[in-house]
PDB file of N, CA and C in Angstrom:
ATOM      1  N   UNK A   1    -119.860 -34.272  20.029  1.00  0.00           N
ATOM      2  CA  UNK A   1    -120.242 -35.413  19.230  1.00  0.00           C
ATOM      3  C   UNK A   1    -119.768 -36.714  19.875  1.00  0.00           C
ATOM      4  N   UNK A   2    -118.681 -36.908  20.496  1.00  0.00           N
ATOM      5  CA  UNK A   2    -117.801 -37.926  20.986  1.00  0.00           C
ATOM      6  C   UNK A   2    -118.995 -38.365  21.762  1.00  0.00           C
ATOM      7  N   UNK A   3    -119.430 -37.550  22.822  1.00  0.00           N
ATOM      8  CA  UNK A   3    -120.532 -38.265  23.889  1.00  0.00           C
ATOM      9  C   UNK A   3    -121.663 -38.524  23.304  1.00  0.00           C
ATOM     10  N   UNK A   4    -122.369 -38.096  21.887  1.00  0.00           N
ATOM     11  CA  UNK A   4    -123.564 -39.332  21.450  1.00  0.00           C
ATOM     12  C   UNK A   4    -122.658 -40.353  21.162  1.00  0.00           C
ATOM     13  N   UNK A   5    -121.933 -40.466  20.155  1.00  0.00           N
ATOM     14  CA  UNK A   5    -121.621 -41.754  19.876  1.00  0.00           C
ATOM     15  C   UNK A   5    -121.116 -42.316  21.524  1.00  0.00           C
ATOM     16  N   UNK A   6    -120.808 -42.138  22.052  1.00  0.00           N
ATOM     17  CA  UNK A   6    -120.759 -42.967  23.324  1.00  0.00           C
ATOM     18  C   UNK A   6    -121.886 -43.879  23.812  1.00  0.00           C
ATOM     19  N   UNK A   7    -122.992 -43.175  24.114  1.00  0.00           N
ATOM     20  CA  UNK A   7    -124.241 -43.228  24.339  1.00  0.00           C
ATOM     21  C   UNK A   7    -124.729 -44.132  23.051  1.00  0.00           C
ATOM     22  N   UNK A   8    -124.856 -43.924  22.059  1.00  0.00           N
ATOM     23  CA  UNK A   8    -124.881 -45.021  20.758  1.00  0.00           C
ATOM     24  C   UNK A   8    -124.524 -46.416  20.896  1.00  0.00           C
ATOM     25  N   UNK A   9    -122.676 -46.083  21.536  1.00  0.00           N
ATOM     26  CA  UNK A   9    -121.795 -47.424  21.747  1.00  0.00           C
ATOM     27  C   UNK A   9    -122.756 -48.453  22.685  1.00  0.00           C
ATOM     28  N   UNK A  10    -122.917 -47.459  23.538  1.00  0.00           N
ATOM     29  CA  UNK A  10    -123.509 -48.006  24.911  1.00  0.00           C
ATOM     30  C   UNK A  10    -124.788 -49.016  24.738  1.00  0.00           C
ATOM     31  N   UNK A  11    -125.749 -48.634  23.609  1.00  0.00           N
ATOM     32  CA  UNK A  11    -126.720 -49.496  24.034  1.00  0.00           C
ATOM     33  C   UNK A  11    -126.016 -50.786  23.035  1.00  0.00           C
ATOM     34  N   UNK A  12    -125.053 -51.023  22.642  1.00  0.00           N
ATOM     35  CA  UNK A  12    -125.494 -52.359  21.710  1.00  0.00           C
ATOM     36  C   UNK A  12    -125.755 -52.601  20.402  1.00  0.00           C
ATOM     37  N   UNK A  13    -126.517 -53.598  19.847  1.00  0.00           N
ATOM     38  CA  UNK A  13    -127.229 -53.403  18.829  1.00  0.00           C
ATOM     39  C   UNK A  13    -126.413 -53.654  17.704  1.00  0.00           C
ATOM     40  N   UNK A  14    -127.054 -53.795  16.410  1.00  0.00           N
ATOM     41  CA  UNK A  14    -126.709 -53.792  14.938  1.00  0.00           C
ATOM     42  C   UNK A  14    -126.131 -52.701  14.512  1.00  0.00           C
ATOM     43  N   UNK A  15    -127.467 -51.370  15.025  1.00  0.00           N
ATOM     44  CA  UNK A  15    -127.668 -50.121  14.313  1.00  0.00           C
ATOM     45  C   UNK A  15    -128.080 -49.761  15.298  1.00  0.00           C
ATOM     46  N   UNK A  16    -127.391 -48.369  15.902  1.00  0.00           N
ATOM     47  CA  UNK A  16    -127.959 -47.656  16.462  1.00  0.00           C
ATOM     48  C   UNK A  16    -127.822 -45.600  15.927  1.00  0.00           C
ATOM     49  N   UNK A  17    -128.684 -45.308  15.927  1.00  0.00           N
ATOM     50  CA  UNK A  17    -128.877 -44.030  15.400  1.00  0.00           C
ATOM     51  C   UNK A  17    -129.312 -42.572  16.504  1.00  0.00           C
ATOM     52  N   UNK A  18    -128.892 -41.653  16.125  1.00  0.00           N
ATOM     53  CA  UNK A  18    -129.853 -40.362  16.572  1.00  0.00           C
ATOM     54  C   UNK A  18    -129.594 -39.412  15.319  1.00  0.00           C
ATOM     55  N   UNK A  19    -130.463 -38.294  15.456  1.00  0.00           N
ATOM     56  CA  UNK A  19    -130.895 -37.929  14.503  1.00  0.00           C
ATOM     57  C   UNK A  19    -130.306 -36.380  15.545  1.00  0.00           C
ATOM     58  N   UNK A  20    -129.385 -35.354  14.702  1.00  0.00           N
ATOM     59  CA  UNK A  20    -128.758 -34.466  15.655  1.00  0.00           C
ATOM     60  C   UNK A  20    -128.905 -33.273  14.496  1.00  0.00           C
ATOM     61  N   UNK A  21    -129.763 -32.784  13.816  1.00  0.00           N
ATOM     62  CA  UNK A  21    -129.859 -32.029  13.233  1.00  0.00           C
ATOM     63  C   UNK A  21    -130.462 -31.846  11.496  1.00  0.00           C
ATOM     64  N   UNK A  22    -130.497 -30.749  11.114  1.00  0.00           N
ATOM     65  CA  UNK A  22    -130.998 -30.335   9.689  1.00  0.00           C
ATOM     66  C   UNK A  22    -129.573 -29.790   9.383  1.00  0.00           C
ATOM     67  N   UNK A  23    -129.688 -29.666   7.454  1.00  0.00           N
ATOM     68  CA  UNK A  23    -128.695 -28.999   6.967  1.00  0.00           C
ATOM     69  C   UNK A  23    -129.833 -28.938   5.481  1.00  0.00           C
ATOM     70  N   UNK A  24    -130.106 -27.976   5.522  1.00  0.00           N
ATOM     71  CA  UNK A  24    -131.243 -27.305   3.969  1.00  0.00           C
ATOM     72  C   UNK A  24    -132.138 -28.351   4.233  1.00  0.00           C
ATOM     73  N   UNK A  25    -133.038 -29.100   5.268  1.00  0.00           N
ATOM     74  CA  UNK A  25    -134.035 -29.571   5.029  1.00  0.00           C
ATOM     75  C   UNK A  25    -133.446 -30.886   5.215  1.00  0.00           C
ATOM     76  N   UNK A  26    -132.445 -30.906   4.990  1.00  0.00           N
ATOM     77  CA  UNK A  26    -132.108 -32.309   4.781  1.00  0.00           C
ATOM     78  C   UNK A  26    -131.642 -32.913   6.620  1.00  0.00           C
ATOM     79  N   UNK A  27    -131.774 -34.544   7.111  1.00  0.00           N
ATOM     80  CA  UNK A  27    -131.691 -34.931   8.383  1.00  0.00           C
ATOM     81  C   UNK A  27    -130.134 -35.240   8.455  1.00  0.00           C
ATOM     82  N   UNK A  28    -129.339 -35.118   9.349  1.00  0.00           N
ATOM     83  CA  UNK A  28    -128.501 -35.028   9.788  1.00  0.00           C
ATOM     84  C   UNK A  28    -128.308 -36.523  11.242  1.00  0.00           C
ATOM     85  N   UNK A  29    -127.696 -37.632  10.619  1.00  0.00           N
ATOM     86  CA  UNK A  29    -127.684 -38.703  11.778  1.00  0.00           C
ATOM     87  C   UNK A  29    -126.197 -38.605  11.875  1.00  0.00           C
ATOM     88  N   UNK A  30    -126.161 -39.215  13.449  1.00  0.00           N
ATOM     89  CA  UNK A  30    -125.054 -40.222  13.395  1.00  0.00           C
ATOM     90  C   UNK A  30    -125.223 -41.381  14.126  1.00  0.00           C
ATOM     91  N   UNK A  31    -124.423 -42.495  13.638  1.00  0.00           N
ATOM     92  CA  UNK A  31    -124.740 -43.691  13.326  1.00  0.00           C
ATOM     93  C   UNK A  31    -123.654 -44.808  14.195  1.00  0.00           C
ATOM     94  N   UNK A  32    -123.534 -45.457  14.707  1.00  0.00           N
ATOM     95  CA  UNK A  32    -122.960 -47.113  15.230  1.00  0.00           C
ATOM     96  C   UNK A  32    -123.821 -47.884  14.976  1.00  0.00           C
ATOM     97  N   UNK A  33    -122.916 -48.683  13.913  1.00  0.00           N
ATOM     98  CA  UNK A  33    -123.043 -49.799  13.376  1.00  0.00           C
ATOM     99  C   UNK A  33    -122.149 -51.089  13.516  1.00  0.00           C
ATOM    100  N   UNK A  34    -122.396 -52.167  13.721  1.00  0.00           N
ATOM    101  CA  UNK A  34    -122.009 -53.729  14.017  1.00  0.00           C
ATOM    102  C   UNK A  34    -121.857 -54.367  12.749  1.00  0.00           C
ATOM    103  N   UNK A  35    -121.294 -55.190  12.384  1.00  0.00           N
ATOM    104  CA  UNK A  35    -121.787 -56.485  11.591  1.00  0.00           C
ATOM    105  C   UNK A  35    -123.075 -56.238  11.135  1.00  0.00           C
ATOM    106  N   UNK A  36    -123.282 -55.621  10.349  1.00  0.00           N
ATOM    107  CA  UNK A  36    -125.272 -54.917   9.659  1.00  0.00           C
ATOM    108  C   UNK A  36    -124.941 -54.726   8.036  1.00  0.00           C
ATOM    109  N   UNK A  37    -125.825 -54.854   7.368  1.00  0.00           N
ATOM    110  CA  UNK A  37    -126.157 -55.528   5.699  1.00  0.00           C
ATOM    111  C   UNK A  37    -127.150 -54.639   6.084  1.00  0.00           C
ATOM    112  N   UNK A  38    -127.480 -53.446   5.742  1.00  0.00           N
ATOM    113  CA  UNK A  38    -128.936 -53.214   5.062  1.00  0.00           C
ATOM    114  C   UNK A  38    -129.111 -53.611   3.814  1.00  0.00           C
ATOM    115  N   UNK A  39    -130.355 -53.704   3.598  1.00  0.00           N
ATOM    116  CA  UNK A  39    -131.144 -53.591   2.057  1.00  0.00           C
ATOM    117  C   UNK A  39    -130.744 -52.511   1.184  1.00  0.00           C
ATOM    118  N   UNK A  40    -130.736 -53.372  -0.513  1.00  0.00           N
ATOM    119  CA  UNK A  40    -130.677 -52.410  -1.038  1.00  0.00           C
ATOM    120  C   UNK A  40    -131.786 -51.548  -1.059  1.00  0.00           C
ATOM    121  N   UNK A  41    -131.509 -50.222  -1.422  1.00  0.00           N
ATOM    122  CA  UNK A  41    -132.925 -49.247  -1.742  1.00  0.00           C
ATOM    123  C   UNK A  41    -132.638 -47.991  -2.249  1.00  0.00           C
ATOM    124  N   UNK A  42    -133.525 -47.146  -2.110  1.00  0.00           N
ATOM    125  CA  UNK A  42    -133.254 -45.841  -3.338  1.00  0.00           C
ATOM    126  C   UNK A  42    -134.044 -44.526  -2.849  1.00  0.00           C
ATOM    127  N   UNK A  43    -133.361 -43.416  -2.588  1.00  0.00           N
ATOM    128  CA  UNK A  43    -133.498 -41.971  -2.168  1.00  0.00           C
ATOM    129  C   UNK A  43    -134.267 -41.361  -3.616  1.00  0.00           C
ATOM    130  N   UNK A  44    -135.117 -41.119  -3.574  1.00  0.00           N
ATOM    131  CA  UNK A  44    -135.989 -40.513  -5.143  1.00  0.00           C
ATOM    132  C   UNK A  44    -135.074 -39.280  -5.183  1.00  0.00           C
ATOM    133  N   UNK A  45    -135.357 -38.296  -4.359  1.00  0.00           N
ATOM    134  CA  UNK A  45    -135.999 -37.225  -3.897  1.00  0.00           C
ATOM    135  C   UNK A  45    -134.260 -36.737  -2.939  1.00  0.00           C
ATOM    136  N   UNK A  46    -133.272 -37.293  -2.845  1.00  0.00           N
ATOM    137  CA  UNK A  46    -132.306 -36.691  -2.309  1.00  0.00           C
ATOM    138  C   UNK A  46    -130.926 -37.592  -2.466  1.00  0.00           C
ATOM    139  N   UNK A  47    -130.188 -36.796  -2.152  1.00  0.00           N
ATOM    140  CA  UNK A  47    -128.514 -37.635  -2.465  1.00  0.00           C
ATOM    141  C   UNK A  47    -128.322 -38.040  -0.387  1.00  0.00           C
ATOM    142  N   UNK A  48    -127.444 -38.730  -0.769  1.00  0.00           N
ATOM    143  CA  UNK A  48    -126.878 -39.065   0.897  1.00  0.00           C
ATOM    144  C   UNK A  48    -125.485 -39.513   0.640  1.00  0.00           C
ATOM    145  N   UNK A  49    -124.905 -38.055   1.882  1.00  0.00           N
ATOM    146  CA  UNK A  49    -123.391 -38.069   1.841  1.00  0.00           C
ATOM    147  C   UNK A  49    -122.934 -39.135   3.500  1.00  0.00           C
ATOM    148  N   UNK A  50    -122.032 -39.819   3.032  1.00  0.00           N
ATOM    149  CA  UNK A  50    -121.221 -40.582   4.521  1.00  0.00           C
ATOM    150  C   UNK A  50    -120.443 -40.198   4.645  1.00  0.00           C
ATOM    151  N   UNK A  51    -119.846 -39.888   6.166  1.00  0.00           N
ATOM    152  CA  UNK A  51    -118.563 -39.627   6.541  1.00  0.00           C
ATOM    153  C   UNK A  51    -118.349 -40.373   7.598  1.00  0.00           C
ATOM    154  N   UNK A  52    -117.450 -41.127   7.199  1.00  0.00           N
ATOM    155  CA  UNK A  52    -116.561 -41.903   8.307  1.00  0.00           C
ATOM    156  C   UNK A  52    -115.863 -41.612   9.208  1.00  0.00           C
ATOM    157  N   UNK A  53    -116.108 -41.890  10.907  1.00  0.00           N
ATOM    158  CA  UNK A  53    -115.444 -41.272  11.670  1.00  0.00           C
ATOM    159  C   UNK A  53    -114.438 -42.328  12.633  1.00  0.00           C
ATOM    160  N   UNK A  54    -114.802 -43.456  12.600  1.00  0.00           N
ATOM    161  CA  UNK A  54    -114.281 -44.404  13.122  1.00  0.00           C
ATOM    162  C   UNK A  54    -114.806 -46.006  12.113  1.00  0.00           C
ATOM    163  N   UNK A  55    -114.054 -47.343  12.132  1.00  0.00           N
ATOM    164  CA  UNK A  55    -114.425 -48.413  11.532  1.00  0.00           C
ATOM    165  C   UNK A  55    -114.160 -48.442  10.047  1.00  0.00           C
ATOM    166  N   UNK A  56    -115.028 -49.242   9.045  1.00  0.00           N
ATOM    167  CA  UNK A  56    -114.875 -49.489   7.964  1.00  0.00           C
ATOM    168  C   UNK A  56    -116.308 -49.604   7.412  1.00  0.00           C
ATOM    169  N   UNK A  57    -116.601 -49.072   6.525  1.00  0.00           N
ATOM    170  CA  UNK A  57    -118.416 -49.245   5.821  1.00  0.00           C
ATOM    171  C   UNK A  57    -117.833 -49.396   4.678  1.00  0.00           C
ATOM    172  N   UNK A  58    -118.774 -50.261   4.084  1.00  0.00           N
ATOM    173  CA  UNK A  58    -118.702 -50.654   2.481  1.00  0.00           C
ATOM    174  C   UNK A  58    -120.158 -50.241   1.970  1.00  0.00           C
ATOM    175  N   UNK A  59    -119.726 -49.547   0.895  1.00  0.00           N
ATOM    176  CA  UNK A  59    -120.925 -48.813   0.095  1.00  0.00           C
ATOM    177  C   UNK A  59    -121.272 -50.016  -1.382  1.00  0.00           C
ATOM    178  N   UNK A  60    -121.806 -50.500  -1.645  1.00  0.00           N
ATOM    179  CA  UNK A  60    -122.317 -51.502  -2.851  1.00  0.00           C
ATOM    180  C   UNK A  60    -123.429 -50.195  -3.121  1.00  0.00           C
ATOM    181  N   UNK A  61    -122.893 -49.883  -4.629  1.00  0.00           N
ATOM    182  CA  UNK A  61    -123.438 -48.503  -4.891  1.00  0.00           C
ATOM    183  C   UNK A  61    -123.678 -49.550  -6.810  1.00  0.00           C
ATOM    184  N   UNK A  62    -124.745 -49.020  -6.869  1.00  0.00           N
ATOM    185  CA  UNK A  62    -125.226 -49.803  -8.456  1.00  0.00           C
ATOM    186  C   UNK A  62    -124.469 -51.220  -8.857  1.00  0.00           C
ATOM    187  N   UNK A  63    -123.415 -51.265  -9.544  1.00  0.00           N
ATOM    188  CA  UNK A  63    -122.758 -52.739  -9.694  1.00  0.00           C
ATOM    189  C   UNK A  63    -121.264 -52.177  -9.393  1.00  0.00           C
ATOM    190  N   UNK A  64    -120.914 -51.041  -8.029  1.00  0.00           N
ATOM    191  CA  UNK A  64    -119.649 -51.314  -7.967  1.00  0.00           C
ATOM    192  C   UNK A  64    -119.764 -51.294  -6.657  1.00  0.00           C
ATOM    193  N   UNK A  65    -118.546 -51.658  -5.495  1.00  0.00           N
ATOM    194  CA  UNK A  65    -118.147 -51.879  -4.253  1.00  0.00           C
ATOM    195  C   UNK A  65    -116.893 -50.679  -3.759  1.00  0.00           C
ATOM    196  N   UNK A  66    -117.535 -49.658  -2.628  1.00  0.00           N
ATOM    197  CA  UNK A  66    -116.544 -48.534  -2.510  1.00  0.00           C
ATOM    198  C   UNK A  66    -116.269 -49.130  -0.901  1.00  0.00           C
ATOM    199  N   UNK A  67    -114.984 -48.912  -0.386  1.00  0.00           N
ATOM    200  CA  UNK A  67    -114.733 -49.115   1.350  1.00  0.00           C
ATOM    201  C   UNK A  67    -114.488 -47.647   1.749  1.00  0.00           C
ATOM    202  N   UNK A  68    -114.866 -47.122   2.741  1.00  0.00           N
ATOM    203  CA  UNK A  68    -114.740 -46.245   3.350  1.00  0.00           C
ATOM    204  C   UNK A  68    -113.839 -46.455   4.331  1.00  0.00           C
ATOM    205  N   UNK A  69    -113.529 -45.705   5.472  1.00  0.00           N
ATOM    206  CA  UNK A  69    -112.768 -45.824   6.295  1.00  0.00           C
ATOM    207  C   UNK A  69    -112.398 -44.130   7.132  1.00  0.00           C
ATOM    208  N   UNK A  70    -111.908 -44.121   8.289  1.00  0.00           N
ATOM    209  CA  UNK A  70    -111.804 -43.207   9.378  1.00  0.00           C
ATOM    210  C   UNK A  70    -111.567 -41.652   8.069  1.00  0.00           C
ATOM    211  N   UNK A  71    -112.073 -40.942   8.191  1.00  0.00           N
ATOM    212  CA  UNK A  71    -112.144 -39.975   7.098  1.00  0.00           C
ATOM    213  C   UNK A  71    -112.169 -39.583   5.863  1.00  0.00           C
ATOM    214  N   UNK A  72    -113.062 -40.967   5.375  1.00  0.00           N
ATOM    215  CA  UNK A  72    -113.524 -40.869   4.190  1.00  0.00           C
ATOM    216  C   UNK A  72    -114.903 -40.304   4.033  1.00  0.00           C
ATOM    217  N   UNK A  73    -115.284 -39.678   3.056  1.00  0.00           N
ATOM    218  CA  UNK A  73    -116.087 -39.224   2.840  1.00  0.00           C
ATOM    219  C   UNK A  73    -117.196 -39.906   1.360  1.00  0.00           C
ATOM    220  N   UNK A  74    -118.308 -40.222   0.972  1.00  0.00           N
ATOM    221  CA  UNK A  74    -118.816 -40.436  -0.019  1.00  0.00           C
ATOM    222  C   UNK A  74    -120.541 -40.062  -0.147  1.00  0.00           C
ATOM    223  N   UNK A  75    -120.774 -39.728  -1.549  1.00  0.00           N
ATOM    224  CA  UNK A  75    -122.454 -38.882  -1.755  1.00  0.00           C
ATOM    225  C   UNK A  75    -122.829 -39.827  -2.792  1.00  0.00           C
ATOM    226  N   UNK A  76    -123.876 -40.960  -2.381  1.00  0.00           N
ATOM    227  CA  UNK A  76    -124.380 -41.173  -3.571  1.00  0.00           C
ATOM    228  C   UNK A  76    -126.014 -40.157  -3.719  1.00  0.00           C
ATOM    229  N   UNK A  77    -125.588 -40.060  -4.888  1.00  0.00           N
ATOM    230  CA  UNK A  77    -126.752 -38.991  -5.849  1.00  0.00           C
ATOM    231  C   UNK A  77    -128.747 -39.741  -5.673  1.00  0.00           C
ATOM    232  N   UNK A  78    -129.287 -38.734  -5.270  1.00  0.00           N
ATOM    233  CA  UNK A  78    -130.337 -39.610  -5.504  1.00  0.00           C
ATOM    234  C   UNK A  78    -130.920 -40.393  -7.213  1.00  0.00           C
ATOM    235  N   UNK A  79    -131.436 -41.407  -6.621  1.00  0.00           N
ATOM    236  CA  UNK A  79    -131.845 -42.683  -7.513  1.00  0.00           C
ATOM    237  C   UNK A  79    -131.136 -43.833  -7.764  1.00  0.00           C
ATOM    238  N   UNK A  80    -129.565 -43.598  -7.213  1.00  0.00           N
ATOM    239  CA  UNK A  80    -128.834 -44.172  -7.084  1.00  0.00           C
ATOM    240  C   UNK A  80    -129.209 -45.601  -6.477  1.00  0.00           C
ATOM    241  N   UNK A  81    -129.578 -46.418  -6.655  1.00  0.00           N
ATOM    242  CA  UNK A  81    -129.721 -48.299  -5.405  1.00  0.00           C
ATOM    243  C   UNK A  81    -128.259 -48.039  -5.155  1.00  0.00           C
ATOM    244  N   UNK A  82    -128.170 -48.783  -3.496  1.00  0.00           N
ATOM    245  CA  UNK A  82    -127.383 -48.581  -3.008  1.00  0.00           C
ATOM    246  C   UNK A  82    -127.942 -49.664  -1.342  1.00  0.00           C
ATOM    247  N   UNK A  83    -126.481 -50.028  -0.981  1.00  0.00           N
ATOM    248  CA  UNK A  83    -126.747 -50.608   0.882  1.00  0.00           C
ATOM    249  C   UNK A  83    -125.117 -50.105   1.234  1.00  0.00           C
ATOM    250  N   UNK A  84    -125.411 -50.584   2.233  1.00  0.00           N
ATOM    251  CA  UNK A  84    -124.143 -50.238   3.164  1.00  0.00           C
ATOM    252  C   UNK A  84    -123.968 -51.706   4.059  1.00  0.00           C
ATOM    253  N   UNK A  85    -122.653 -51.535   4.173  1.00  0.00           N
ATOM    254  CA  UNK A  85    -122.476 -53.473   4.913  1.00  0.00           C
ATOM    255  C   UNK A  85    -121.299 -52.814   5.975  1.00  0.00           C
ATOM    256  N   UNK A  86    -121.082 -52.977   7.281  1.00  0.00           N
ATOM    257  CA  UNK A  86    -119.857 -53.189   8.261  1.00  0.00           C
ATOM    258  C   UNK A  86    -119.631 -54.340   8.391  1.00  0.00           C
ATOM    259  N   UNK A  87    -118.892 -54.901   8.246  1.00  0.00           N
ATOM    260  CA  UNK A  87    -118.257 -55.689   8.340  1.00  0.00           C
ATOM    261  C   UNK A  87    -118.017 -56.064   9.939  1.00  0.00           C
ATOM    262  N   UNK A  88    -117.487 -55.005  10.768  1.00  0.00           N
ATOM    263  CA  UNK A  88    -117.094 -55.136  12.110  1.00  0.00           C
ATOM    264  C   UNK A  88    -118.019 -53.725  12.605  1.00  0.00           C
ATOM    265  N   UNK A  89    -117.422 -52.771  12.506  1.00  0.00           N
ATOM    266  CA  UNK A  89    -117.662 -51.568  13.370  1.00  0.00           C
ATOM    267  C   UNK A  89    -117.790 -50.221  12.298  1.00  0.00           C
ATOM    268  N   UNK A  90    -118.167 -49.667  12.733  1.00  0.00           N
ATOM    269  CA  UNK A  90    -118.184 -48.095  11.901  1.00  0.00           C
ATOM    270  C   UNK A  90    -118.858 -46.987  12.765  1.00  0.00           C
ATOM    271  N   UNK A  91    -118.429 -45.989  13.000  1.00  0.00           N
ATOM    272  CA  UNK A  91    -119.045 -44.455  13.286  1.00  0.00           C
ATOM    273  C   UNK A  91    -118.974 -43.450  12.406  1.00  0.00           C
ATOM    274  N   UNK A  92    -120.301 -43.168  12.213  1.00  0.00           N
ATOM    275  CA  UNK A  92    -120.196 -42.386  11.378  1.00  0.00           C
ATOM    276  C   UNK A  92    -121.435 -41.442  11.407  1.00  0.00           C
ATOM    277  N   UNK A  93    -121.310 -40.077  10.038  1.00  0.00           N
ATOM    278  CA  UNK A  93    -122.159 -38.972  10.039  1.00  0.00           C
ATOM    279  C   UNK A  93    -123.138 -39.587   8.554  1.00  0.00           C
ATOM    280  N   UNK A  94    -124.485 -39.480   9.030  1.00  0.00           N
ATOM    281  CA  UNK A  94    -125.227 -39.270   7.249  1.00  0.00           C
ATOM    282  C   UNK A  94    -125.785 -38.605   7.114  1.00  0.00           C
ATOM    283  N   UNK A  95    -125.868 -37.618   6.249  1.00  0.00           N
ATOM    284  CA  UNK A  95    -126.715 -36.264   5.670  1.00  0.00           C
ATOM    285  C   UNK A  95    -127.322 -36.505   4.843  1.00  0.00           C
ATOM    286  N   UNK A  96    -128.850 -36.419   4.546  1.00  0.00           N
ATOM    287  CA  UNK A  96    -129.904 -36.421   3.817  1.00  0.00           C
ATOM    288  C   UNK A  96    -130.050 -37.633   3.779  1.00  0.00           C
ATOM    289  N   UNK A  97    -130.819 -38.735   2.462  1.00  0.00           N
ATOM    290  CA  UNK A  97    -131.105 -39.670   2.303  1.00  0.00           C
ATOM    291  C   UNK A  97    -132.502 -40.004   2.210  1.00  0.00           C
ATOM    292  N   UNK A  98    -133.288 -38.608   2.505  1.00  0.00           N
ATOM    293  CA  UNK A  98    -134.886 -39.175   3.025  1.00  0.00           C
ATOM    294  C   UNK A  98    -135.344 -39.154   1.834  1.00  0.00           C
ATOM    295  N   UNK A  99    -137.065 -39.752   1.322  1.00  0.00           N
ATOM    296  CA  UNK A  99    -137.329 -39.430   0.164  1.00  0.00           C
ATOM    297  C   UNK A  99    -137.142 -39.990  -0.986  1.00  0.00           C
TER     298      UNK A  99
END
């Protein structure tokens, strides 16, 4: 795993992603992220778990604010609105979310 996220580090960017597997159907990324605000938005159809492997992600999950950090873990449930903000840096794993 160490050498995608390397390769991730490497190009740059806001957001950079690969997509390294299934788990029940569900997509399997991991993620380097910069200073990046996505949009809020909403999984119908599936929950999406984060795991933090390096940095800090902030989850703005309905009207509350969760921080993550180097081995934290969090699932919001689908239907849930939800974004994610770094602040600086973050590596990390996301499972499911599609849908």
């Amino acid at each position: 795993m160490e050498q995608i996220f390397a390769i991730l580090r490497g190009k740059g960017g806001a957001f950079q992603v690969e997509q390294v597997g299934e788990v029940n159907g569900n997509p399997v990324f991991l993620r380097v992220m910069r200073d990046f605000i996505a949009p809020y938005h909403t999984h119908k159809q599936c929950d999406e778990m984060f795991i933090i492997f390096d940095g800090e992600l902030i989850l703005d999950v309905d009207s509350s604010s969760y921080t993550l950090t180097s081995g934290d873990t969090f699932t919001i449930k689908a239907g849930q609105t939800h974004r994610s903000r770094v602040p600086k840096y973050a590596e990390l794993m996301v499972i499911g979310g599609h849908g």
